[in-house]
Protein backbone atom coordinates (compact mmCIF):
# COMPACT_ATOMS: atom_id res chain seq x y z
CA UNK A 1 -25.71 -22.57 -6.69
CA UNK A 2 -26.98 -21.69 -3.37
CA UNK A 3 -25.71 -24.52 -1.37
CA UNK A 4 -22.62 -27.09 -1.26
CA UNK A 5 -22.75 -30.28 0.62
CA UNK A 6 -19.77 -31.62 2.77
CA UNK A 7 -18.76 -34.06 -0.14
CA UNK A 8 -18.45 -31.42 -2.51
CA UNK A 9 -16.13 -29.07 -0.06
CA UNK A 10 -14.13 -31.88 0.16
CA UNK A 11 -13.44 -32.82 -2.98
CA UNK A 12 -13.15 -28.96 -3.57
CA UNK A 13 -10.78 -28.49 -0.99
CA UNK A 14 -8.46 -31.25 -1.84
CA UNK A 15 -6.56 -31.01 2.17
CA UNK A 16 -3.85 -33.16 2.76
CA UNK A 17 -4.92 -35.57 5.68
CA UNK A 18 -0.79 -35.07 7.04
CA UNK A 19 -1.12 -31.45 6.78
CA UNK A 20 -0.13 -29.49 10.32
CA UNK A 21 -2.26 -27.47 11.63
CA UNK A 22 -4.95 -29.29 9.55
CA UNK A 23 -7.45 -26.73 10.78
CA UNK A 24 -5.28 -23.81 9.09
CA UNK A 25 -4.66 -25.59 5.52
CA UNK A 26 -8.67 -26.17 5.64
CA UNK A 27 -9.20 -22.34 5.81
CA UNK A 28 -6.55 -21.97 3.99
CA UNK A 29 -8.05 -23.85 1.48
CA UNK A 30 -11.65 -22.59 1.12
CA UNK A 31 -9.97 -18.81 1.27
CA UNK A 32 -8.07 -20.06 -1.96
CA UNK A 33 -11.15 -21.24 -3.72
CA UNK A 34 -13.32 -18.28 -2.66
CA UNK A 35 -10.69 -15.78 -4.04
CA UNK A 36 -10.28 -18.26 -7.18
CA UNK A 37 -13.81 -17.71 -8.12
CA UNK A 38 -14.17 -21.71 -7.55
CA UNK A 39 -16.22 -21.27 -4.90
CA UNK A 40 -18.82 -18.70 -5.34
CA UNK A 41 -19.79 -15.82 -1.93
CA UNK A 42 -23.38 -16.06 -0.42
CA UNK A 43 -23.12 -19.75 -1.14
CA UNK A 44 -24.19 -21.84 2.11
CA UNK A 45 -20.98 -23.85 3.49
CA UNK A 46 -22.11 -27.32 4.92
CA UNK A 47 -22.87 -27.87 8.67
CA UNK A 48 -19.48 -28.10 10.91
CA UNK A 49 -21.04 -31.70 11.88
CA UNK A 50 -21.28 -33.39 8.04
CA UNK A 51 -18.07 -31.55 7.23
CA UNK A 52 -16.09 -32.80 9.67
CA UNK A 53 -17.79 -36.88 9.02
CA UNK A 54 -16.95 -36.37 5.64
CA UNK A 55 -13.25 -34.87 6.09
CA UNK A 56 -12.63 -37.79 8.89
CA UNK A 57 -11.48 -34.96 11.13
CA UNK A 58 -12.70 -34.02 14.83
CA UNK A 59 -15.90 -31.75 14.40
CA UNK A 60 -13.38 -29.29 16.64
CA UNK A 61 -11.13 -28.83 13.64
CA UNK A 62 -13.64 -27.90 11.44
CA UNK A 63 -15.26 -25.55 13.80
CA UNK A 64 -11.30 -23.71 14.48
CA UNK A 65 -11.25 -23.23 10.30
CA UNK A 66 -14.18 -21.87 10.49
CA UNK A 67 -13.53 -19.76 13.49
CA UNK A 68 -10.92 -18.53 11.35
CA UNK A 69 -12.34 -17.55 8.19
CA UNK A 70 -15.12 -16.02 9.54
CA UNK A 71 -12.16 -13.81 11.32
CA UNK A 72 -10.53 -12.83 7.94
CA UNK A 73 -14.19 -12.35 6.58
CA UNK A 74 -14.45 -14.71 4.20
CA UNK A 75 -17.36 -16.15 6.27
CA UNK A 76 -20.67 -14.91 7.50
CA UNK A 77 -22.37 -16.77 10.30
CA UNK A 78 -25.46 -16.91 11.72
CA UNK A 79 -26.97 -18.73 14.84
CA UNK A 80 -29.91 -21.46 13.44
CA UNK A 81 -29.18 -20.35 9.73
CA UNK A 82 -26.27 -21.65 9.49
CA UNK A 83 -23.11 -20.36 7.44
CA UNK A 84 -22.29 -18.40 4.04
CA UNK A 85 -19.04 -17.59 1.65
CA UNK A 86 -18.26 -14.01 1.77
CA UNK A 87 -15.83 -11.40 0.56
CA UNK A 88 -13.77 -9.79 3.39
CA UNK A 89 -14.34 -5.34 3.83
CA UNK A 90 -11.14 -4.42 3.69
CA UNK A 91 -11.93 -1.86 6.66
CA UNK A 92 -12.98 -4.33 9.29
CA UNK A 93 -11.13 -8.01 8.65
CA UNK A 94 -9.02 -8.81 11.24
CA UNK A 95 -6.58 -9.64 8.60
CA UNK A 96 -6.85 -6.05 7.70
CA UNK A 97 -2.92 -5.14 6.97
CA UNK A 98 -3.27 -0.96 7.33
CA UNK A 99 -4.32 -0.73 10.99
CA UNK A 100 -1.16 -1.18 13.34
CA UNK A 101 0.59 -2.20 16.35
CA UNK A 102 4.26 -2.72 17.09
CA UNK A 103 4.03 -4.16 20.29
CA UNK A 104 3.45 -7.79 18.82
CA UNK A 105 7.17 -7.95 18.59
CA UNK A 106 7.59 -9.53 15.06
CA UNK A 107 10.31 -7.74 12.92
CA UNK A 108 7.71 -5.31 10.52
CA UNK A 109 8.60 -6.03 7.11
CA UNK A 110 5.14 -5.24 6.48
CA UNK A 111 5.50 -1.88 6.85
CA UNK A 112 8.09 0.10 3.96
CA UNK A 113 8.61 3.37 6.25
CA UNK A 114 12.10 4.43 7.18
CA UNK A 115 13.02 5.71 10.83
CA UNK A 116 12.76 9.56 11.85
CA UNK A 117 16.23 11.24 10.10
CA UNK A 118 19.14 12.70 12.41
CA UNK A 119 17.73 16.65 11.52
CA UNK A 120 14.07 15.89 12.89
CA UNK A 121 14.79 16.61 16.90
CA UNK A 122 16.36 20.23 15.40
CA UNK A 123 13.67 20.85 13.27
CA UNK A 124 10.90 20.38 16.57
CA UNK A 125 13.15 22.40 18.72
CA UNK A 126 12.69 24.93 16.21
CA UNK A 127 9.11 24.64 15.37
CA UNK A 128 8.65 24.66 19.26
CA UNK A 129 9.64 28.33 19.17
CA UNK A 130 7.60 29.57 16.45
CA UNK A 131 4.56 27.79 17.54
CA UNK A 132 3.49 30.48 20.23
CA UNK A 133 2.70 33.50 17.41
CA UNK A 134 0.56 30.92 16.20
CA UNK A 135 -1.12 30.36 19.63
CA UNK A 136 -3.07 33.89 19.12
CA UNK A 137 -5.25 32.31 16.43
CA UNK A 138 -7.81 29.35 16.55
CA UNK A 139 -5.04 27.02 14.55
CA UNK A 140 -7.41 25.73 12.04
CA UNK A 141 -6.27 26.49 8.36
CA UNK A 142 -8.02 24.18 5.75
CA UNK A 143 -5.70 25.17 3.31
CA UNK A 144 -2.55 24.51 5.37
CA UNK A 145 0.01 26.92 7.15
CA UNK A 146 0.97 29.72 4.44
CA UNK A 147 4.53 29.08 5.87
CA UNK A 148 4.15 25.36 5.05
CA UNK A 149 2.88 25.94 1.74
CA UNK A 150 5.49 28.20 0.19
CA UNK A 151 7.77 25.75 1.20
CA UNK A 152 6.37 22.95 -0.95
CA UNK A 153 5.42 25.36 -3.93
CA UNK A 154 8.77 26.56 -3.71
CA UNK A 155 9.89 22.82 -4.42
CA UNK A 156 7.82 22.23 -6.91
CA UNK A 157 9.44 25.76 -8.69
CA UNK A 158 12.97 24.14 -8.30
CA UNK A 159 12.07 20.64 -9.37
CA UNK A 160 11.10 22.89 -13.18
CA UNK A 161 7.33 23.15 -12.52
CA UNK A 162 6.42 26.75 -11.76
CA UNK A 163 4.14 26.46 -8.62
CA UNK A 164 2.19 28.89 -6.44
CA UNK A 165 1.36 28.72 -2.85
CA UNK A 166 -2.35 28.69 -3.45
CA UNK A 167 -2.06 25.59 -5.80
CA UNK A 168 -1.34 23.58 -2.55
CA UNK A 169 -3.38 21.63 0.06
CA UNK A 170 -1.24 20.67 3.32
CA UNK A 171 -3.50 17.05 4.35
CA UNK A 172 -2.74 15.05 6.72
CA UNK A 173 -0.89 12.72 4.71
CA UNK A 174 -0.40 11.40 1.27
CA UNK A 175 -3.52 8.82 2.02
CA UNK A 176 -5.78 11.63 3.20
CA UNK A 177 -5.11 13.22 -0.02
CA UNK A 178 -5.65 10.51 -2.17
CA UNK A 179 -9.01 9.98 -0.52
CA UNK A 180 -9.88 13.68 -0.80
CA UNK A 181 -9.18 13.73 -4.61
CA UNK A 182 -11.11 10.38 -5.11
CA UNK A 183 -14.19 11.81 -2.90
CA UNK A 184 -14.37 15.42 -4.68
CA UNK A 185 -13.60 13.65 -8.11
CA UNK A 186 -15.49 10.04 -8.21
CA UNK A 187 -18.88 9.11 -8.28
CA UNK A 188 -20.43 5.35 -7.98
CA UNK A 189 -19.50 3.46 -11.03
CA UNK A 190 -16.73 5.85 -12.83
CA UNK A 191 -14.12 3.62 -13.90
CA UNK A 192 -11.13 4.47 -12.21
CA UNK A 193 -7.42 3.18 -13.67
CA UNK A 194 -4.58 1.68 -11.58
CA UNK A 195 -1.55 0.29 -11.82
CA UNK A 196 -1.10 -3.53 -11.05
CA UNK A 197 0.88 -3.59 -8.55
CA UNK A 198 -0.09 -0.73 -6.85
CA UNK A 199 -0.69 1.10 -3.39
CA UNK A 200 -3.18 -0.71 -1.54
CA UNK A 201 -4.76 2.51 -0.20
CA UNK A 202 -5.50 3.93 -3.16
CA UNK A 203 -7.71 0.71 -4.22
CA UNK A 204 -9.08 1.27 -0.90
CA UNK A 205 -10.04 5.12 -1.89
CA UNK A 206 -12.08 4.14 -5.19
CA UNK A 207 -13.59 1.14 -3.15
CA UNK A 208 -15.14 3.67 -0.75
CA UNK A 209 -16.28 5.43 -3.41
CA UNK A 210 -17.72 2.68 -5.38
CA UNK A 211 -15.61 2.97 -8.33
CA UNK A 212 -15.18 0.34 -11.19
CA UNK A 213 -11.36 -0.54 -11.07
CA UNK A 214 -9.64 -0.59 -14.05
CA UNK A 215 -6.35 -2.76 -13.32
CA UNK A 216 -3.23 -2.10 -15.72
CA UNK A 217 -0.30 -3.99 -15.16
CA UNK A 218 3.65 -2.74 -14.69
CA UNK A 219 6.67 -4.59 -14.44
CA UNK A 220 10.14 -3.86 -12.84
CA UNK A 221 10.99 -2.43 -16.09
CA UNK A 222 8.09 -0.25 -15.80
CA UNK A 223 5.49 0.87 -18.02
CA UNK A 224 4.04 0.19 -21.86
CA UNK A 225 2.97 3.25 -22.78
CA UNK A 226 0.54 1.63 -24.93
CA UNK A 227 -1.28 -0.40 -22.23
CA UNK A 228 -1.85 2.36 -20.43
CA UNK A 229 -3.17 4.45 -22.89
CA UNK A 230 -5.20 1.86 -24.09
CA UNK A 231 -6.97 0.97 -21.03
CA UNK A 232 -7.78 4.52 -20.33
CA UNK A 233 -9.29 5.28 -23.90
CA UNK A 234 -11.38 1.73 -23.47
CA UNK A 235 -12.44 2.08 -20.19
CA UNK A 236 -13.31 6.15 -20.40
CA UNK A 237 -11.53 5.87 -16.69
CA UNK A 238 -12.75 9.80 -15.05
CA UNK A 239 -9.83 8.92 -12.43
CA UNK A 240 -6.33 7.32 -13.06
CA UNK A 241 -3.61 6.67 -10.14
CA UNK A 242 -0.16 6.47 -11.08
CA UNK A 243 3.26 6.29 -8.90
CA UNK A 244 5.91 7.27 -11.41
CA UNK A 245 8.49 7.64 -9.12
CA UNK A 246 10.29 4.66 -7.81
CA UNK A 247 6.91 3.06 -7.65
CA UNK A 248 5.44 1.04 -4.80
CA UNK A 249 6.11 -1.96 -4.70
CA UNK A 250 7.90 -2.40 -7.79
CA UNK A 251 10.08 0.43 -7.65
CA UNK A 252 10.28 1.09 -11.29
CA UNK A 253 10.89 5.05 -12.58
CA UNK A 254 8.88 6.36 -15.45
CA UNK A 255 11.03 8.28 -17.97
CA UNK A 256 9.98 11.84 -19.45
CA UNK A 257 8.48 9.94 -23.12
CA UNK A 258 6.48 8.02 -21.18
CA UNK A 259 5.37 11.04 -18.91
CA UNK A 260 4.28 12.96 -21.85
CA UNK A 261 2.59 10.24 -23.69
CA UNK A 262 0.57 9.21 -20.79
CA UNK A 263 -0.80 13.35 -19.98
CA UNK A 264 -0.65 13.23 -23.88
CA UNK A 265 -3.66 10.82 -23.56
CA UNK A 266 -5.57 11.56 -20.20
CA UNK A 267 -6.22 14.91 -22.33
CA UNK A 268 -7.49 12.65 -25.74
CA UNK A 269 -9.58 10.74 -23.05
CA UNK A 270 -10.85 13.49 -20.52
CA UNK A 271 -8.94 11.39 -17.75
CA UNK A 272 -7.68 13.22 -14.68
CA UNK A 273 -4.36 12.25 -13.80
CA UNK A 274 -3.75 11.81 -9.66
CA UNK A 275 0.06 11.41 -9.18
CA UNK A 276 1.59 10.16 -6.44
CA UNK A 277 5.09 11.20 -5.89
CA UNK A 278 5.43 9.88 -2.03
CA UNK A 279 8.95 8.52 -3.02
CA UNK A 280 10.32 11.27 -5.76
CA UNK A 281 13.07 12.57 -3.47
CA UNK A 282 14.19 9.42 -2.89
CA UNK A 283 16.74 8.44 -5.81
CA UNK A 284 19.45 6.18 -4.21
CA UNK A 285 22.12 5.75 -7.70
CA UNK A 286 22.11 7.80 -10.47
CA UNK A 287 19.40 7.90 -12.60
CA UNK A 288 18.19 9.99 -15.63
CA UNK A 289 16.64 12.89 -15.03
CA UNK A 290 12.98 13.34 -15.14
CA UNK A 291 10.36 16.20 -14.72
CA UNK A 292 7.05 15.82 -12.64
CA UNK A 293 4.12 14.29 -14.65
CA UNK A 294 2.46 18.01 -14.33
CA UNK A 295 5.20 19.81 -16.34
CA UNK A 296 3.60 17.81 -19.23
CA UNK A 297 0.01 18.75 -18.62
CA UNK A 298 -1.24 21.91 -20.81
CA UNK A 299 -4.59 21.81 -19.50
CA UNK A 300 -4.99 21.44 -15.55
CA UNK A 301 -5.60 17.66 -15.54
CA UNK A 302 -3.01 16.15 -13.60
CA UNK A 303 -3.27 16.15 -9.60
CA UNK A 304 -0.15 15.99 -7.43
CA UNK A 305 0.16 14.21 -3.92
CA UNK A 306 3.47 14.18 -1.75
CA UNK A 307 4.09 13.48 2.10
CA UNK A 308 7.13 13.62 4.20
CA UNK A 309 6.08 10.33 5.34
CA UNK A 310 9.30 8.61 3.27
CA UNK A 311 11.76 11.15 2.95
CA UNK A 312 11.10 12.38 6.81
CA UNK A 313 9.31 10.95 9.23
CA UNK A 314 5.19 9.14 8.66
CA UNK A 315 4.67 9.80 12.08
CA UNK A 316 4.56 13.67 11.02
CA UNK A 317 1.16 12.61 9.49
CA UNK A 318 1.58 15.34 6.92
CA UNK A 319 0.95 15.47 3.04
CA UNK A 320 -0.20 17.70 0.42
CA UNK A 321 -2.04 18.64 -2.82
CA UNK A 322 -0.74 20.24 -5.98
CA UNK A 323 -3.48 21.01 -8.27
CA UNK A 324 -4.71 24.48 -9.72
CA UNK A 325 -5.87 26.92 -7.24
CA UNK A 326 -9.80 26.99 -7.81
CA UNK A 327 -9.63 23.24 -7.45
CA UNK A 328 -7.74 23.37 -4.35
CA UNK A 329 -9.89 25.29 -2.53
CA UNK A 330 -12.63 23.29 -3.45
CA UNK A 331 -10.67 20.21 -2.05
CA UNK A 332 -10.15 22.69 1.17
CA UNK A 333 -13.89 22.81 1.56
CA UNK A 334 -14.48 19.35 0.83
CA UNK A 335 -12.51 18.42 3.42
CA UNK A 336 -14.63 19.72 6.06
CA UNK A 337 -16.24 16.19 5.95
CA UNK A 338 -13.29 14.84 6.65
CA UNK A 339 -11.39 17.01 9.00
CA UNK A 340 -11.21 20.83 9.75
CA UNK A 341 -6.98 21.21 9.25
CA UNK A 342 -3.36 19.22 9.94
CA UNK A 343 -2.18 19.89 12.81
CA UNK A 344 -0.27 22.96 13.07
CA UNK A 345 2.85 21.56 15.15
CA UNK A 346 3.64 19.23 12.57
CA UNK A 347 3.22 21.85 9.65
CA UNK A 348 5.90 23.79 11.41
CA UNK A 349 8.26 20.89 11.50
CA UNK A 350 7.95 19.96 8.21
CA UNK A 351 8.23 23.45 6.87
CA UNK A 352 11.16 23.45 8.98
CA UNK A 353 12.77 20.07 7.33
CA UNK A 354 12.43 21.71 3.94
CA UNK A 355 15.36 23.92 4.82
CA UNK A 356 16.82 20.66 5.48
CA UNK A 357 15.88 18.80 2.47
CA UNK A 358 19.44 18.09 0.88
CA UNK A 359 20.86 16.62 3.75
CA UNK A 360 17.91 14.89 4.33
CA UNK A 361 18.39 13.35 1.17
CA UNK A 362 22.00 12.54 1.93
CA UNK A 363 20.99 10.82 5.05
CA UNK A 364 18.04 8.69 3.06
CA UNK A 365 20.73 7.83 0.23
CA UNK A 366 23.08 6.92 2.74
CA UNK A 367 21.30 3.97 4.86
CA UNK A 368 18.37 3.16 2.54
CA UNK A 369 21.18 2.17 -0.09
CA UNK A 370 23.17 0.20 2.78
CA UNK A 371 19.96 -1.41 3.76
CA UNK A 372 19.02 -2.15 -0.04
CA UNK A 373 22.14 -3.51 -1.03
CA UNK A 374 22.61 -5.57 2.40
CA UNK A 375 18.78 -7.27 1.96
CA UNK A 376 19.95 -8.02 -2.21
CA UNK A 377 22.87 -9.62 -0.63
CA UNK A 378 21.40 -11.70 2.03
CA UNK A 379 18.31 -12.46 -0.63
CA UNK A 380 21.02 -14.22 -3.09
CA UNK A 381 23.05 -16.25 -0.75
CA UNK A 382 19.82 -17.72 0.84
CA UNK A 383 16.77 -17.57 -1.19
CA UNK A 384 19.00 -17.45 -4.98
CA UNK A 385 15.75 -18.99 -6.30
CA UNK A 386 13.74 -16.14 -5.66
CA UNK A 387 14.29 -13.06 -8.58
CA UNK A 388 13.85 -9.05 -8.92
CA UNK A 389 15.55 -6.40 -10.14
CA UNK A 390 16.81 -4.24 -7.81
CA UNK A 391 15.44 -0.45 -7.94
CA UNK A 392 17.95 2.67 -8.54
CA UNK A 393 15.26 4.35 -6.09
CA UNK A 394 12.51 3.75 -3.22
CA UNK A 395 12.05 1.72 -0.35
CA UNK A 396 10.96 -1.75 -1.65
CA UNK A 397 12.04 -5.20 -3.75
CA UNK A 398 9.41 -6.45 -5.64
CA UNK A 399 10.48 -10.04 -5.45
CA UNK A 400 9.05 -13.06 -7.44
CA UNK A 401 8.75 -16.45 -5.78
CA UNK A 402 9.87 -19.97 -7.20
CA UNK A 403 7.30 -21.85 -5.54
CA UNK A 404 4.44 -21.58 -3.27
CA UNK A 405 2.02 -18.21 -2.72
CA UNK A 406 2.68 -15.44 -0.78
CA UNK A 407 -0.09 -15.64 1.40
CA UNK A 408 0.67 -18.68 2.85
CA UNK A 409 4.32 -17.97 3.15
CA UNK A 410 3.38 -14.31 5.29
CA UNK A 411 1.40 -16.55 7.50
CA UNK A 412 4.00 -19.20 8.21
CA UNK A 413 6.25 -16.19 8.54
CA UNK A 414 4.53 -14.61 11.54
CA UNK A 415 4.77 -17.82 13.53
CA UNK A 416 8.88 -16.99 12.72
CA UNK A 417 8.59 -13.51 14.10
CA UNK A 418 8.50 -11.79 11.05
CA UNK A 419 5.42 -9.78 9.24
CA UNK A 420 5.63 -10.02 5.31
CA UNK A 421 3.54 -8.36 2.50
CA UNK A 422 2.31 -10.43 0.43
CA UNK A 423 1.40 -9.78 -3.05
CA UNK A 424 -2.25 -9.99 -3.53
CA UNK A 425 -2.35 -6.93 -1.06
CA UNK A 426 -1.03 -5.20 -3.77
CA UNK A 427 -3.60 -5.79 -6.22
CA UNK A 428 -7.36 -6.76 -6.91
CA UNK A 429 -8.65 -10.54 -5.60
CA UNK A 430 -6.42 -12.96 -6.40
CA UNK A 431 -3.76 -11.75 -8.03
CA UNK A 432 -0.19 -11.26 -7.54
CA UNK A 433 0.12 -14.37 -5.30
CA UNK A 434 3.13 -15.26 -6.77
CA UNK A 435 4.76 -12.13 -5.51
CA UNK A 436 5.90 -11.14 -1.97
CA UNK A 437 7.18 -7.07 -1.03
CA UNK A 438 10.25 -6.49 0.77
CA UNK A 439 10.93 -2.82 2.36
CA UNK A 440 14.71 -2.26 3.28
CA UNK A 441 13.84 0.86 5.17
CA UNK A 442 15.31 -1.52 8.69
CA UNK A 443 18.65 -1.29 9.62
CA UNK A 444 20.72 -4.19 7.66
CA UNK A 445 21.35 -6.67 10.47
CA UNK A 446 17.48 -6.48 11.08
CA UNK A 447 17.06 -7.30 7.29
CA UNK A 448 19.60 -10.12 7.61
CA UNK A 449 17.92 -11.64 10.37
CA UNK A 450 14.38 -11.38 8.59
CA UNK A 451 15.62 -13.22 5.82
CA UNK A 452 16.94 -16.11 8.02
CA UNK A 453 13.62 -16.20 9.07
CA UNK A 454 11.88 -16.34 5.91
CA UNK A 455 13.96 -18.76 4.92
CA UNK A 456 12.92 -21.36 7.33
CA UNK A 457 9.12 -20.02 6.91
CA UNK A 458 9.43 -20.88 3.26
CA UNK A 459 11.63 -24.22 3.93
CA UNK A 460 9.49 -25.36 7.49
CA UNK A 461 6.57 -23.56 7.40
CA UNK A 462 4.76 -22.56 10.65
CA UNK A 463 6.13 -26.01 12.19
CA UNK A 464 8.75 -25.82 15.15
CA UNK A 465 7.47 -22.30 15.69
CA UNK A 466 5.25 -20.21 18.38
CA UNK A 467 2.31 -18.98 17.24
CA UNK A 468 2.26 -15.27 16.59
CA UNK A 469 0.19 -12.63 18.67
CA UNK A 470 -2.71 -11.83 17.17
CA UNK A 471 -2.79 -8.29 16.42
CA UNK A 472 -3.25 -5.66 13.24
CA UNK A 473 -1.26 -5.35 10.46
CA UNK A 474 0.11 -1.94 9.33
CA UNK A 475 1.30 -1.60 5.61
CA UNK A 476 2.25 1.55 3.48
């Protein structure tokens, strides 16, 4: 079908005439049906004039929705040609929710990123006076600072997996090394596994490089071994992406049988393992113990990435590689299309906050736990419909809604002053719209205040409310 007429929109669309801003739920509605497959992209939309006869609405209306899908991207326009369906690029939509401002101020529960720690003004004051016997040289290191990188191999040694300092890559963080893995490793059409839900940038990654996406799904109680052994072998994935460790969003920990069986496999299959340990230091009860996924790998298939981003601060901007040391210097050349080298100031803090990693982690367990357990709290007194489980680690709930999408429930959000996550971010087209992510990296009176909010978003929706900035969305 290359072309719908206004009658067959409308019955499509299905708009309640009472609906407020009627403009909105129209967009609203022909997003849902494009991401529902109802609806195919490149199909031609009807003229703005026989939509709007047909609806019984002002032609204005019509042309505001879509004014407004055309902004998100599901919408391609041109002057005398009229108008198509489209798919949104994830890099451009105005919608887009990882490129950031805070000044729109809404409360940014988009965003799952704690504050800088107490130790970080020490740790700059210190890396303030060994920066000048760094001075004497140009300051570009593609490998990372050496001083940097025996601090994180030394980590690695005490967490049980034996590590030297040329196994490591110092990025500029954990994204940057995701997307230098995925560009060394991943060629147009290699199937590429994920979890479902997952981190948004890593999708993003094996986009760029025109991957196929294999989608596995997790729960709170985290993974079936099984499932994901059986989508690798059947998909012959070259790449798979896994966040063991308190996992984003869901928060779930993967215990050592799992560990093994899943590098057990990748070897069986020929997959290579990336790893994503972003949130490993980050345990906020008691749980069992667990080795990294690379203690389990006998032959040189699974890829670290950390960053100091969660534990320390993300405006360090620093991350690293753990792989063996022929491939990381590859991945130190390859970068050269990327970047040159981190910058060295913020190498030298970090290496600095290793010596401070313990009370670091004190700090984290301290507030994130106060923040997790007040946003649990204040989630059960005024939302009890809504369920999770709550994580023994991490920065996020994972929280399943009794009615309504996500989407929709974000949007009516902003008009409330808060920014939400909703869930289809954190998967492929959608999916997951039943879901919503909740970081309790804000102080708890911010949380309890969001949740207010969200309340009456969910209860109200945008009515009552001012309409929010427009702006861009940051999410990590």
């Amino acid at each position: 079908m290359r072309h719908m007429s206004a009658s067959q929109i409308a019955r499509l669309v299905g708009v309640d005439p009472a609906a407020r801003p009627y403009y909105r739920a129209l967009a609203d509605a022909v997003r849902a049906l494009i991401m529902d497959g109802q609806l195919p992209v490149r199909v031609r939309m009807p003229a703005e004039r026989h939509l709007a006869e047909t609806l019984k609405v002002s032609r204005t209306t019509v042309t505001s929705a879509y004014d407004l899908l055309r902004e998100r991207g599901y919408l391609e326009s041109r002057q005398g040609s009229g108008s198509w369906t489209a798919l949104p690029d994830p890099a451009t939509t105005a919608d887009n929710p990882w490129l950031s401002t805070d000044g729109d101020g809404l409360t940014q529960l988009q965003c799952a990123a704690p504050p800088a720690p107490t130790h970080l003004r020490a740790a700059m004051l210190e890396a303030v006076e060994d920066l000048p016997r760094y001075g004497m040289g140009n300051g570009y290191d593609p490998m990372g600072l050496p001083v940097l990188r025996e601090r994180i191999a030394a980590r690695y040694t005490a967490r049980g997996l034996a590590t030297r300092p040329e196994q490591i890559v110092v990025t500029t963080g954990s994204q940057h090394a995701i997307q230098l893995v995925t560009g060394l490793l991943v060629g147009t059409g290699d199937p590429v596994l994920v979890e479902s839900p997952t981190y948004p940038h890593a999708i993003d990654a094996a986009r760029l490089r025109g991957a196929r996406i294999v989608p596995v799904g997790i729960s709170h109680e985290g993974w079936q071994s099984d499932l994901v052994v059986g989508a690798m072998r059947q998909s012959g994935a070259r790449l798979a992406y896994l966040m063991p460790d308190f996992q984003n969003p869901t928060g779930a920990l993967m215990d050592d049988a799992t560990r093994a069986a899943v590098v057990g496999a990748a070897r069986r299959t020929d997959t290579v393992l990336l790893v994503d340990e972003t949130w490993s230091e980050l345990a906020l009860d008691e749980v069992p113990a667990t080795s990294p996924m690379a203690a389990f790998d006998t032959d040189s298939r699974v890829i670290s990435v950390g960053s100091a981003s969660k534990l320390w601060w993300g405006g360090l901007r620093i991350g690293w590689v753990r792989a063996t040391a022929a491939l990381a210097r590859r991945l130190a050349v390859f970068r050269s299309s990327v970047d040159i080298a981190s910058p060295v100031m913020e190498q030298l803090v970090v290496a600095r906050l290793f010596d401070l990693l313990e009370e670091t982690r004190a700090e984290r367990r301290r507030t994130l736990r106060a923040s997790r357990d007040a946003l649990v709290s204040e989630l059960r007194e005024h939302l009890p419909e809504w369920t999770f489980t709550v994580p023994r680690g991490g920065g996020t709930l994972w929280v399943r809604l009794d009615r309504g999408g996500s989407t929709p429930l974000a949007e009516a959000a902003a008009y409330h002053g808060v920014r939400l996550a909703p869930g289809p971010w954190f998967g492929l087209e959608g999916t997951l719209e039943g879901y919503l992510r909740l970081p309790y990296t804000a102080p708890p009176p911010v949380l309890a205040d969001a949740v207010g909010r969200i309340r009456a978003a969910r209860d109200h929706g945008p009515a009552g409310a001012a309409r929010p900035p427009d702006s861009l969305i940051a999410m990590v």
